[in-house]
N, C-alpha and C. Protein backbone atom coordinates (compact mmCIF):
# COMPACT_ATOMS: atom_id res chain seq x y z
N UNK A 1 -25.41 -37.55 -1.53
CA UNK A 1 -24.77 -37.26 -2.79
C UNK A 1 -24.67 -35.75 -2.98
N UNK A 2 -23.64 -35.14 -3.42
CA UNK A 2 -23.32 -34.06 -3.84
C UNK A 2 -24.09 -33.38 -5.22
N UNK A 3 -24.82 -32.00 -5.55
CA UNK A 3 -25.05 -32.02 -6.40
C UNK A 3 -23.71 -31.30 -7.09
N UNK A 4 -23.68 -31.72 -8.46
CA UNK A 4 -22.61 -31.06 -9.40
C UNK A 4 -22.95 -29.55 -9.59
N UNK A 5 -21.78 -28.68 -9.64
CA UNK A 5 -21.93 -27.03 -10.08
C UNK A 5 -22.39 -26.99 -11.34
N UNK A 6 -23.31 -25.65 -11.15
CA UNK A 6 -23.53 -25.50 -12.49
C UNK A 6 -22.09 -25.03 -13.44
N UNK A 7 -21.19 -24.57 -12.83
CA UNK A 7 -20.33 -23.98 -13.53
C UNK A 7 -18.96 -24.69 -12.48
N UNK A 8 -18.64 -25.91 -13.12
CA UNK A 8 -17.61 -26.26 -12.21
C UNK A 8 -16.08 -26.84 -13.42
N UNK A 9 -14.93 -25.77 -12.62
CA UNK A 9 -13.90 -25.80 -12.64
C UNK A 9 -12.86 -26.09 -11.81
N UNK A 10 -12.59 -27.34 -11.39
CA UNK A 10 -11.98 -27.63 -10.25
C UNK A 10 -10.23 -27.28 -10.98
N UNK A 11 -9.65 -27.39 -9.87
CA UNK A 11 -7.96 -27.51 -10.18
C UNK A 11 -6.97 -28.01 -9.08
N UNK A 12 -6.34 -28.93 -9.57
CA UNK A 12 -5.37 -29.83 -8.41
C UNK A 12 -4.89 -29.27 -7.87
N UNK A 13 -4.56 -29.06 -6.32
CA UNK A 13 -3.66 -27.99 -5.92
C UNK A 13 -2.88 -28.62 -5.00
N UNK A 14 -3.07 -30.13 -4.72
CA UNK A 14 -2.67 -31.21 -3.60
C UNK A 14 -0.89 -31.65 -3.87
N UNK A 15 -0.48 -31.00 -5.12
CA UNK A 15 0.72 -31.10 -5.22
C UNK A 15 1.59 -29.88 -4.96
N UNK A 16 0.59 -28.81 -4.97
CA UNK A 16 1.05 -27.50 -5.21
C UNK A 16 2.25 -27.20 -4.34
N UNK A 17 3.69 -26.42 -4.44
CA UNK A 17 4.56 -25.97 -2.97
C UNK A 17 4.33 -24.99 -2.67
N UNK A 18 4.59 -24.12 -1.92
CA UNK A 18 3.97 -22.96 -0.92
C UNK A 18 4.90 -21.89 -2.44
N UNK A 19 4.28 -20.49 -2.68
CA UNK A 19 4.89 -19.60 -3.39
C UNK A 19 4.86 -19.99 -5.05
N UNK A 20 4.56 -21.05 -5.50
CA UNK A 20 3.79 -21.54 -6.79
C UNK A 20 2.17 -21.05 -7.00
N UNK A 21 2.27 -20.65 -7.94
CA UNK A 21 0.65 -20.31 -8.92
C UNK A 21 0.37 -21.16 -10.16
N UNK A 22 -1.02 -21.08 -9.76
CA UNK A 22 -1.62 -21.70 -10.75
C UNK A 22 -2.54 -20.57 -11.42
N UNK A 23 -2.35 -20.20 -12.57
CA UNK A 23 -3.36 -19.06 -13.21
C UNK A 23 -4.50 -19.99 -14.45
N UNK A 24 -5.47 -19.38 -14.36
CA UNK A 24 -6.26 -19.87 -15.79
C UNK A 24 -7.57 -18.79 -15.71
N UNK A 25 -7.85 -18.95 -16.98
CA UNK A 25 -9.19 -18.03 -17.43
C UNK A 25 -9.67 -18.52 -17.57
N UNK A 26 -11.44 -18.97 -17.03
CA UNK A 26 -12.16 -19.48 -17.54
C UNK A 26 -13.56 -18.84 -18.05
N UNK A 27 -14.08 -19.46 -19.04
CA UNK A 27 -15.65 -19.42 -19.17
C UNK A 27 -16.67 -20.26 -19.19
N UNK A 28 -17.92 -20.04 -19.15
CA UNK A 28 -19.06 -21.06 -18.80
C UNK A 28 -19.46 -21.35 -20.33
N UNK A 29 -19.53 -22.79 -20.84
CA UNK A 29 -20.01 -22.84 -22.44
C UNK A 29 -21.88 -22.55 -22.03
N UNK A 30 -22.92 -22.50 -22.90
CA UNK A 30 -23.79 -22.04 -23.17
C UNK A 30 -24.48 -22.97 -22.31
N UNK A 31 -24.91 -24.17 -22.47
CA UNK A 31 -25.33 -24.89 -21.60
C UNK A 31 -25.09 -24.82 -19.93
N UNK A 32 -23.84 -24.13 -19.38
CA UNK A 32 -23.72 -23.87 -18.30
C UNK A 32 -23.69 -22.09 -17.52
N UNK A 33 -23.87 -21.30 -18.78
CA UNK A 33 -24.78 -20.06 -18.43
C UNK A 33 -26.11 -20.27 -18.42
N UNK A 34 -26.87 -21.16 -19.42
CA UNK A 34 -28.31 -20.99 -19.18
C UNK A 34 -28.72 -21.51 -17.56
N UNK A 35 -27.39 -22.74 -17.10
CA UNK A 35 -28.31 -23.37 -15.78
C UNK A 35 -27.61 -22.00 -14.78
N UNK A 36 -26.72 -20.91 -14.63
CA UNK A 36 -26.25 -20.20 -14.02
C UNK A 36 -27.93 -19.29 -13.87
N UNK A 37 -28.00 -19.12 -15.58
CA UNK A 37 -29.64 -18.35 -15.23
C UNK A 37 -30.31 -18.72 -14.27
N UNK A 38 -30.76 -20.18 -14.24
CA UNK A 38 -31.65 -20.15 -13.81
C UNK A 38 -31.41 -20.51 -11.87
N UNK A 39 -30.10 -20.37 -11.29
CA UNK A 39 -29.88 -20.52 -10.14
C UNK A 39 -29.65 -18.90 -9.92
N UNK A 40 -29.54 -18.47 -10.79
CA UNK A 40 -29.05 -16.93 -10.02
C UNK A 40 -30.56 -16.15 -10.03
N UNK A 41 -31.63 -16.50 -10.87
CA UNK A 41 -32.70 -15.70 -10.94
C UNK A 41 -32.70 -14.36 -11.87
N UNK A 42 -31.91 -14.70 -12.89
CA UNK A 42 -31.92 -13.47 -13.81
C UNK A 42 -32.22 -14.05 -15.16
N UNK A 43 -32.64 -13.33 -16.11
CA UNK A 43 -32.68 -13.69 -17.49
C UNK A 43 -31.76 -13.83 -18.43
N UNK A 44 -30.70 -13.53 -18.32
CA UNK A 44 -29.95 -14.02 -18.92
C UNK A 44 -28.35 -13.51 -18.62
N UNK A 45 -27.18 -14.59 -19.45
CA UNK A 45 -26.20 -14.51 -19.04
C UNK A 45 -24.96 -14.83 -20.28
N UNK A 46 -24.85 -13.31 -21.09
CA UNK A 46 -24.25 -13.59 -22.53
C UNK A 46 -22.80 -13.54 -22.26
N UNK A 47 -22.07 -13.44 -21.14
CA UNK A 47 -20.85 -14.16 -21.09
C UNK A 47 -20.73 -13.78 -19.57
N UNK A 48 -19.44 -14.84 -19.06
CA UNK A 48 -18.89 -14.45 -17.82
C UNK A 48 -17.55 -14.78 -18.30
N UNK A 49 -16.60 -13.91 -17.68
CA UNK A 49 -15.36 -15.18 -17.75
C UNK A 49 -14.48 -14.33 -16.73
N UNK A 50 -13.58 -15.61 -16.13
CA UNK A 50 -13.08 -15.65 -15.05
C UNK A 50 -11.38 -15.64 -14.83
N UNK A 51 -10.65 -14.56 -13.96
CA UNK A 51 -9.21 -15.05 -14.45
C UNK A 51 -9.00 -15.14 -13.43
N UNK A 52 -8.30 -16.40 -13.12
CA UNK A 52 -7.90 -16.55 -11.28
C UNK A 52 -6.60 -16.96 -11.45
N UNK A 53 -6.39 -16.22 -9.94
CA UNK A 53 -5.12 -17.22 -9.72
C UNK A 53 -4.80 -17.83 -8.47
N UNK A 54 -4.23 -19.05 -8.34
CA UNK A 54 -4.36 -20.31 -7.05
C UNK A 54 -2.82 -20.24 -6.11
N UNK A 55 -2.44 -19.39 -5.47
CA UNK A 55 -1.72 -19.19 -4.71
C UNK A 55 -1.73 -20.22 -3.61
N UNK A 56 -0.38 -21.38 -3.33
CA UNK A 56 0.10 -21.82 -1.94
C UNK A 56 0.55 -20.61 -0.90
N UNK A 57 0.02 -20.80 0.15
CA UNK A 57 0.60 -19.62 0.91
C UNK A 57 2.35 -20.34 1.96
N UNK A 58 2.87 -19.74 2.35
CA UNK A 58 3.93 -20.15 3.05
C UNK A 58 3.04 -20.82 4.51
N UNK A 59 3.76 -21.69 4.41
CA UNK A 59 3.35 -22.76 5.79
C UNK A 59 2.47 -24.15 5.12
N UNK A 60 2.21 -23.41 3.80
CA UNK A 60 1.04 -24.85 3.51
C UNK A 60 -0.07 -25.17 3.62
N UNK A 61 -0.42 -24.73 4.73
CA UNK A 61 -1.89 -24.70 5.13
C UNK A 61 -3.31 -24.36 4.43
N UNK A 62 -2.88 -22.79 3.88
CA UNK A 62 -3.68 -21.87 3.26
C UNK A 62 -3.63 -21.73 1.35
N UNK A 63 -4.48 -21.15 0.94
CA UNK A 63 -4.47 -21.02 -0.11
C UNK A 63 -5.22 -19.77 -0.50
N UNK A 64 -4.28 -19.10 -1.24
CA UNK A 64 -5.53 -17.97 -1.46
C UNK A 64 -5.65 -17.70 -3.15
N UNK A 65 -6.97 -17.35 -3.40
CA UNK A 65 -7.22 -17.70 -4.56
C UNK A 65 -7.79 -15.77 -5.14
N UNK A 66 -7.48 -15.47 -5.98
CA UNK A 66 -7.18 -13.73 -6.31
C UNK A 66 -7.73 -13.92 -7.80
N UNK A 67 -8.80 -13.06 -8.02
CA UNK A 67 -8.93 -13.07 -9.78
C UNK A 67 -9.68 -11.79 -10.21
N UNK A 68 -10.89 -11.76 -11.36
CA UNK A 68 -11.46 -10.96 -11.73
C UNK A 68 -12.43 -11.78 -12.53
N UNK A 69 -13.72 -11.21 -12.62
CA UNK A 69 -15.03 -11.43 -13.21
C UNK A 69 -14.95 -10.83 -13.90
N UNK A 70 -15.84 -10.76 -15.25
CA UNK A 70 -16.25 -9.46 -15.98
C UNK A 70 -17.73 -10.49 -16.43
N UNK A 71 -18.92 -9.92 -16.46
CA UNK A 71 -19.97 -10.94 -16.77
C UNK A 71 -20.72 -9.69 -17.68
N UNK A 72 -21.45 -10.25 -18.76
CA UNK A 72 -22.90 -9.28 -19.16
C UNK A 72 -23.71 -9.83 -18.36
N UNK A 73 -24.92 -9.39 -17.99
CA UNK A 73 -26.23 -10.17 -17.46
C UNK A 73 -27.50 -9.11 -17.58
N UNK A 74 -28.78 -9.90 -17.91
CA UNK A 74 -29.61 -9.37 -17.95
C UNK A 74 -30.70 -9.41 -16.80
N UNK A 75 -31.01 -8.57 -16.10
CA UNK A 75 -32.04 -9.05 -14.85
C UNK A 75 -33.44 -8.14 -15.23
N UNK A 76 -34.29 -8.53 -14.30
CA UNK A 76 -35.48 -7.85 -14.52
C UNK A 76 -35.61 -6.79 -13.97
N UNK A 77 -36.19 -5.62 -13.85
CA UNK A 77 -36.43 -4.23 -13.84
C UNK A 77 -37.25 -4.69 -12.20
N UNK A 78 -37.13 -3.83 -11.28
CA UNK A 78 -38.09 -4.16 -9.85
C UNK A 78 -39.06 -3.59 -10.13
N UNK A 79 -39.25 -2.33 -10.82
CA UNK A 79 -40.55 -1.30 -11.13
C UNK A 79 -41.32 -1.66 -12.33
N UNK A 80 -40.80 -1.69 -13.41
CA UNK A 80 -41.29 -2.24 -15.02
C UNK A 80 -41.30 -3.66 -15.00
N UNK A 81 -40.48 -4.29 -14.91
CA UNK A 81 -40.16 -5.76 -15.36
C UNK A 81 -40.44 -5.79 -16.47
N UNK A 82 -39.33 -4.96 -17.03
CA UNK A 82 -38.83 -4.98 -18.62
C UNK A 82 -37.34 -5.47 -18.16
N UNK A 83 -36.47 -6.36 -19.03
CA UNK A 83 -35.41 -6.20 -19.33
C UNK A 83 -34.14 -5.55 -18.84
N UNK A 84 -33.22 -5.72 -18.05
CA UNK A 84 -32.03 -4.58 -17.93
C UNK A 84 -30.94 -5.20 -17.75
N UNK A 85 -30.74 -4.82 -19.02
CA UNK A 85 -29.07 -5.57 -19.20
C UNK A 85 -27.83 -4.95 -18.13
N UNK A 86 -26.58 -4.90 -17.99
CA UNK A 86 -26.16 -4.78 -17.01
C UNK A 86 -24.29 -5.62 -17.21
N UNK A 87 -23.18 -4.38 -16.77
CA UNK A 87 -21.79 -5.11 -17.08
C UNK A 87 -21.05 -5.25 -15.60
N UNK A 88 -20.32 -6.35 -15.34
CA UNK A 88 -20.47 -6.12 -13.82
C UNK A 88 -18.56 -6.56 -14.52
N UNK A 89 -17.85 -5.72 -13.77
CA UNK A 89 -16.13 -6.13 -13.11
C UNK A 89 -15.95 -6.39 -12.21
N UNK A 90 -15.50 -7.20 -11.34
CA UNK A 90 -15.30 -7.39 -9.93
C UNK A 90 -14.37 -8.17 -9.88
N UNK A 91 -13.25 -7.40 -8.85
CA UNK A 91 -12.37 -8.41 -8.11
C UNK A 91 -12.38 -9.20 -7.17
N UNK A 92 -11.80 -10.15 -6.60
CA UNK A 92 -11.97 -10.86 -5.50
C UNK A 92 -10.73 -11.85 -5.16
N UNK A 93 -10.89 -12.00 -4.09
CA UNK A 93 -9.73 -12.39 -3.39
C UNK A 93 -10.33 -13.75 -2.31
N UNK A 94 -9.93 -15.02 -1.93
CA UNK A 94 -10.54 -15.39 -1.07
C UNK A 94 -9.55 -16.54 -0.35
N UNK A 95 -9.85 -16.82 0.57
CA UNK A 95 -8.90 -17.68 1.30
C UNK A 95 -9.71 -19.60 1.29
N UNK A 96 -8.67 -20.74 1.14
CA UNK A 96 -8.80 -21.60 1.30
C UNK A 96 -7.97 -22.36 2.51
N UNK A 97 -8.40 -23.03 3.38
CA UNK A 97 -7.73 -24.07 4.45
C UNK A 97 -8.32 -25.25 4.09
N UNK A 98 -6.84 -25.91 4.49
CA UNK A 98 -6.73 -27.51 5.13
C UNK A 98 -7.74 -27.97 5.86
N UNK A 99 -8.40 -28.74 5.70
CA UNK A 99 -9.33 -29.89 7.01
C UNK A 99 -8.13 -29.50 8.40
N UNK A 100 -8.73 -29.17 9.09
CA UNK A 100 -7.92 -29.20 9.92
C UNK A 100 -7.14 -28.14 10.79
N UNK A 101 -7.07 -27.19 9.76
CA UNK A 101 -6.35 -26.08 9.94
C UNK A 101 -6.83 -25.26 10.97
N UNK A 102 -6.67 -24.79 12.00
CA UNK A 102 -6.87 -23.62 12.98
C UNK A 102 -6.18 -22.34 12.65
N UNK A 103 -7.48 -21.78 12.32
CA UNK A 103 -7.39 -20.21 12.14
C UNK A 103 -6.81 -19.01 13.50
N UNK A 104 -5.92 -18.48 13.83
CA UNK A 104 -5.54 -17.82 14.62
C UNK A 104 -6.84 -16.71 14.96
N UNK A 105 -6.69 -16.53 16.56
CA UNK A 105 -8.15 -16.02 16.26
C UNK A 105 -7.70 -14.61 15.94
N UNK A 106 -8.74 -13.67 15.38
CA UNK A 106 -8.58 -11.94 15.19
C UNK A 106 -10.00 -11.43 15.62
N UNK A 107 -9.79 -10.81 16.18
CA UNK A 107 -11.13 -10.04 16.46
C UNK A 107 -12.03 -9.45 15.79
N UNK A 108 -11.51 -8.34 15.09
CA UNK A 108 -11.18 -7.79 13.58
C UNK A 108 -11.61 -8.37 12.79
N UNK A 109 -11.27 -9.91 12.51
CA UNK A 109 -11.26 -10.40 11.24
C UNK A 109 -12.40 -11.50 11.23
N UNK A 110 -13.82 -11.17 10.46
CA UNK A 110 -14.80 -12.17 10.92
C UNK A 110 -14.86 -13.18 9.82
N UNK A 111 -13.94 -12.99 8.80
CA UNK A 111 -13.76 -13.73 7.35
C UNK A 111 -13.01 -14.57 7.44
N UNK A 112 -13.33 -16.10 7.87
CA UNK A 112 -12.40 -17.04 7.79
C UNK A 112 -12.15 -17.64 6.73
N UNK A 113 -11.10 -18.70 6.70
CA UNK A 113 -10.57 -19.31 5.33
C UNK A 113 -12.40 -20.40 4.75
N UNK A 114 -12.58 -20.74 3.52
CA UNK A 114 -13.45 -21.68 3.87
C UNK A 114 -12.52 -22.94 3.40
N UNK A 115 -13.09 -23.97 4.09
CA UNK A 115 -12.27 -25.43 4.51
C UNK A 115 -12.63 -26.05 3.72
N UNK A 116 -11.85 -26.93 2.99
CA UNK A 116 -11.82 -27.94 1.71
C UNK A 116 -10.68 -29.12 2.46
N UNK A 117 -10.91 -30.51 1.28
CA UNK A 117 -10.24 -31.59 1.51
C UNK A 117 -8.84 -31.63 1.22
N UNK A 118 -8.73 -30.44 0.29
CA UNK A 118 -6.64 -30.14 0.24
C UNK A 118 -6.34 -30.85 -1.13
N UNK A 119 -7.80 -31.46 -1.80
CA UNK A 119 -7.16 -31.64 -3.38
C UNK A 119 -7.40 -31.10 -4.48
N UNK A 120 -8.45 -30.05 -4.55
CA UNK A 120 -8.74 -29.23 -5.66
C UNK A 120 -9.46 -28.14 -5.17
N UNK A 121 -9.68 -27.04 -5.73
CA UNK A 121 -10.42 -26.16 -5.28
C UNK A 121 -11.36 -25.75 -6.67
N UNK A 122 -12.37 -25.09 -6.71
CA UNK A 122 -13.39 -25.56 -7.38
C UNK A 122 -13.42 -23.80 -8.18
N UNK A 123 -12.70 -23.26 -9.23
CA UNK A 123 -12.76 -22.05 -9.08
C UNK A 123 -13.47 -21.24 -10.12
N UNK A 124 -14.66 -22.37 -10.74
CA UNK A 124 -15.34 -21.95 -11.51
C UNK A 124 -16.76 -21.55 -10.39
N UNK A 125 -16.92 -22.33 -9.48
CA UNK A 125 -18.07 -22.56 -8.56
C UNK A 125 -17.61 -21.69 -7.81
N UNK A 126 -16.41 -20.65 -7.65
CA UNK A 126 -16.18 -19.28 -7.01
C UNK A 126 -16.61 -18.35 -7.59
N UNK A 127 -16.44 -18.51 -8.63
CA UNK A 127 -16.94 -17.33 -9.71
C UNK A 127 -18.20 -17.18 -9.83
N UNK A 128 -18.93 -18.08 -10.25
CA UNK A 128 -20.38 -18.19 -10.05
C UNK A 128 -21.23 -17.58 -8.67
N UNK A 129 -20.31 -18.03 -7.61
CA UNK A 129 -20.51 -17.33 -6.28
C UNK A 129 -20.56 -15.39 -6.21
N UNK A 130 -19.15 -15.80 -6.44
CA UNK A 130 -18.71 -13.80 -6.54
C UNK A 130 -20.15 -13.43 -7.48
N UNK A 131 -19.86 -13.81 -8.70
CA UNK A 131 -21.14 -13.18 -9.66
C UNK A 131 -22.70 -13.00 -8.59
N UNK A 132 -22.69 -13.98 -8.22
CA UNK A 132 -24.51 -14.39 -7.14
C UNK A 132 -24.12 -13.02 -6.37
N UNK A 133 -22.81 -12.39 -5.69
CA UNK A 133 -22.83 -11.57 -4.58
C UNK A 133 -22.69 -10.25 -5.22
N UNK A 134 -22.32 -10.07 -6.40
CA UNK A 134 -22.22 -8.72 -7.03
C UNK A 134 -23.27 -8.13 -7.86
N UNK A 135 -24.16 -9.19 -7.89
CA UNK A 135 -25.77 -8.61 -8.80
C UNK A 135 -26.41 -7.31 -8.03
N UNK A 136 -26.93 -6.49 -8.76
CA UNK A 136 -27.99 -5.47 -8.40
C UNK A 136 -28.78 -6.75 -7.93
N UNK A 137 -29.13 -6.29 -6.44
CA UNK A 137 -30.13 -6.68 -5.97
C UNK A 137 -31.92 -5.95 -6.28
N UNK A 138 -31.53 -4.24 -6.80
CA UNK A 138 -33.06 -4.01 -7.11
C UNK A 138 -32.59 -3.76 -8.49
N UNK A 139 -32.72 -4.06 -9.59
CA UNK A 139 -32.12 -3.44 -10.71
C UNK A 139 -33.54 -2.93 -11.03
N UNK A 140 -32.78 -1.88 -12.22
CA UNK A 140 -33.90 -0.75 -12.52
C UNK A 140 -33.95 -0.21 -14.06
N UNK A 141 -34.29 -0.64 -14.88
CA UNK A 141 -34.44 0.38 -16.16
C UNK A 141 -34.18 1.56 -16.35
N UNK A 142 -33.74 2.43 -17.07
CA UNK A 142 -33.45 3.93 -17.47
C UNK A 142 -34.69 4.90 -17.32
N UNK A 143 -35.81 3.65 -17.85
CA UNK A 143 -37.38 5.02 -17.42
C UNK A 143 -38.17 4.38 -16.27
N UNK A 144 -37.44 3.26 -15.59
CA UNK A 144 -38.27 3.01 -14.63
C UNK A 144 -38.30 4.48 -13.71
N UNK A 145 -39.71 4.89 -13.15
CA UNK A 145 -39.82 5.81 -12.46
C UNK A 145 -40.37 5.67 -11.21
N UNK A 146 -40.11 6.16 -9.88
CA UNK A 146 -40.56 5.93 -8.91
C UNK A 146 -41.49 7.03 -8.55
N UNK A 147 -42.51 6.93 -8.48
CA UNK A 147 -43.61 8.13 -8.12
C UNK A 147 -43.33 8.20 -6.23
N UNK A 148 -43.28 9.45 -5.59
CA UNK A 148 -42.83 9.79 -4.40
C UNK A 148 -44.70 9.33 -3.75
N UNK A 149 -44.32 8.84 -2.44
CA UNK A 149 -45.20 7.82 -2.00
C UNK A 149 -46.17 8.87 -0.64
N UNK A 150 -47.42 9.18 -1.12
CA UNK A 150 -47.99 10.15 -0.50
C UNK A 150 -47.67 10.13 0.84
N UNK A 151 -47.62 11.39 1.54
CA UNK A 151 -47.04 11.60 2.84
C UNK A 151 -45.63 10.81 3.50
N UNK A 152 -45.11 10.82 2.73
CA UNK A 152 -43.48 10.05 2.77
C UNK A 152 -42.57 11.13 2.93
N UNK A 153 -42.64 11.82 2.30
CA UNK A 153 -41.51 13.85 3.21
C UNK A 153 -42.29 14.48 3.53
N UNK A 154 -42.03 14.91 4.17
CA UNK A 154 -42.62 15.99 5.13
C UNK A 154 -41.56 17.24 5.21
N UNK A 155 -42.17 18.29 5.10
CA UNK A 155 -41.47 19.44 5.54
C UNK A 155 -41.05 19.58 7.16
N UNK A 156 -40.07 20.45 7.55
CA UNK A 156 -40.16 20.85 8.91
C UNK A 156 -41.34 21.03 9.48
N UNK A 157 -42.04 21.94 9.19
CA UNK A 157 -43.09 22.11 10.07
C UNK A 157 -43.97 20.96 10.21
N UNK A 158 -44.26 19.81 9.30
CA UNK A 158 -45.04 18.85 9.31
C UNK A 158 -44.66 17.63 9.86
N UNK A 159 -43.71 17.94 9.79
CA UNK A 159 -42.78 16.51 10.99
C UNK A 159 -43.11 16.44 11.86
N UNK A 160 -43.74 15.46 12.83
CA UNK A 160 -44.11 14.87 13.72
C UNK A 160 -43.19 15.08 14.70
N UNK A 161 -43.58 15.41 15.73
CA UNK A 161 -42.32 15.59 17.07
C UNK A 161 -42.98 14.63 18.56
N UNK A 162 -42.55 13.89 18.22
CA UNK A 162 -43.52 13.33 19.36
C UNK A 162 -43.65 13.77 20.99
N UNK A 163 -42.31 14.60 21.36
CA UNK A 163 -41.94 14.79 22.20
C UNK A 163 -42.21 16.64 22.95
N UNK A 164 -42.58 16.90 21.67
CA UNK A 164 -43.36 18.56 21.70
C UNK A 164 -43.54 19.31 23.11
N UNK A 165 -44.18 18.57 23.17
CA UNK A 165 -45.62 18.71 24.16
C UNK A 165 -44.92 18.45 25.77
N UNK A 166 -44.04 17.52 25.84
CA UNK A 166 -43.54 17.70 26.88
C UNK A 166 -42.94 18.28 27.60
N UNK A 167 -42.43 19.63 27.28
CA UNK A 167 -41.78 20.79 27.70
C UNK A 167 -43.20 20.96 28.56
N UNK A 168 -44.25 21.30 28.02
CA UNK A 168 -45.42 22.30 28.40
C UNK A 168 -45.88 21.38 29.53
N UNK A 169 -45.80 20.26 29.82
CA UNK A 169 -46.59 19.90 30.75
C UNK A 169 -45.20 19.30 31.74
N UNK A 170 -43.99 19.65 31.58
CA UNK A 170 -43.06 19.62 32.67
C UNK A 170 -43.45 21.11 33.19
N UNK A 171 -43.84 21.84 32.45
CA UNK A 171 -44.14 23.58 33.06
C UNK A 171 -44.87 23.80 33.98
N UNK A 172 -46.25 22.88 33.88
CA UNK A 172 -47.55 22.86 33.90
C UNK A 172 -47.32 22.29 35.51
N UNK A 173 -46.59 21.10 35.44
CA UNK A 173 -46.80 20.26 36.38
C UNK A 173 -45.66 20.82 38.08
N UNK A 174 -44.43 21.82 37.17
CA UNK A 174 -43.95 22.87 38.34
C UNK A 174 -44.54 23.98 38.72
């Protein structure tokens, strides 16, 4: 069994013709930011909202799906673990294929389409995604302070050379 998204917005696209859009804005009602909290690991989440749009590509195959985030969120401090609120914008762009579909290979290109059944695409459970990939991973408070970590810089002269010494005993040894 599948579990359900916390934040799921599917949209038909199994009728869609190639060069047709589908646009919509969405947001998460309150009950589905608090469960976003608690899968993303932050404290809180006083809005997200989402504007996409569901592009057929020519040939049929593909789909590419283009929008913008804008979220508040609050995460915890890595140093204090006080509080730190936080405004994130982000665009994104992403590709959908057919069951089936063979990707031309590119060398270059290590980002393939991801593969769905060809009847909806889920583009609230994208958003939620993008948001998971655009968080401060160390977030930090305004007075969080980092005290410099004894013997962590070194001046020139105190820098370690490991290799010093080997001049003198290539000397030594001609």
């Amino acid at each position: 069994m599948t579990e359900q998204p916390e934040f799921s917005r599917p949209v038909k696209v199994e009728h869609m013709t190639p060069g047709n859009e589908i646009r919509k804005t969405i947001e998460p009602d309150q009950a589905e930011r608090d469960a976003l909290v608690g899968r993303l690991g932050i404290l809180g989440l006083d809005c997200l909202t989402a504007d996409v749009g569901v592009h057929r590509m020519a040939g049929g195959h593909l789909f590419r799906v283009e929008g913008r985030i804008v979220a508040d969120v609050v995460q915890r401090c890595v140093v204090t673990m006080a509080a730190v609120p936080g405004h994130i914008e982000e665009r994104f762009e992403e590709l959908f294929a057919l069951e089936g579909y063979e990707a031309p290979e590119d060398p270059d290109n290590d980002d393939l389409p991801e593969v769905f059944d060809g009847h909806e695409i889920d583009i609230g459970e994208l958003a939620a995604q993008i948001l998971s990939l655009v968080l401060d991973p160390f977030p930090r408070g305004q007075d969080a302070a980092v005290e410099p970590v004894a013997g962590g810089e070194a001046n020139d002269e105190e820098r370690r050379r490991p290799f010093e010494g080997l001049a003198d005993m290539l000397k030594k040894k001609n």
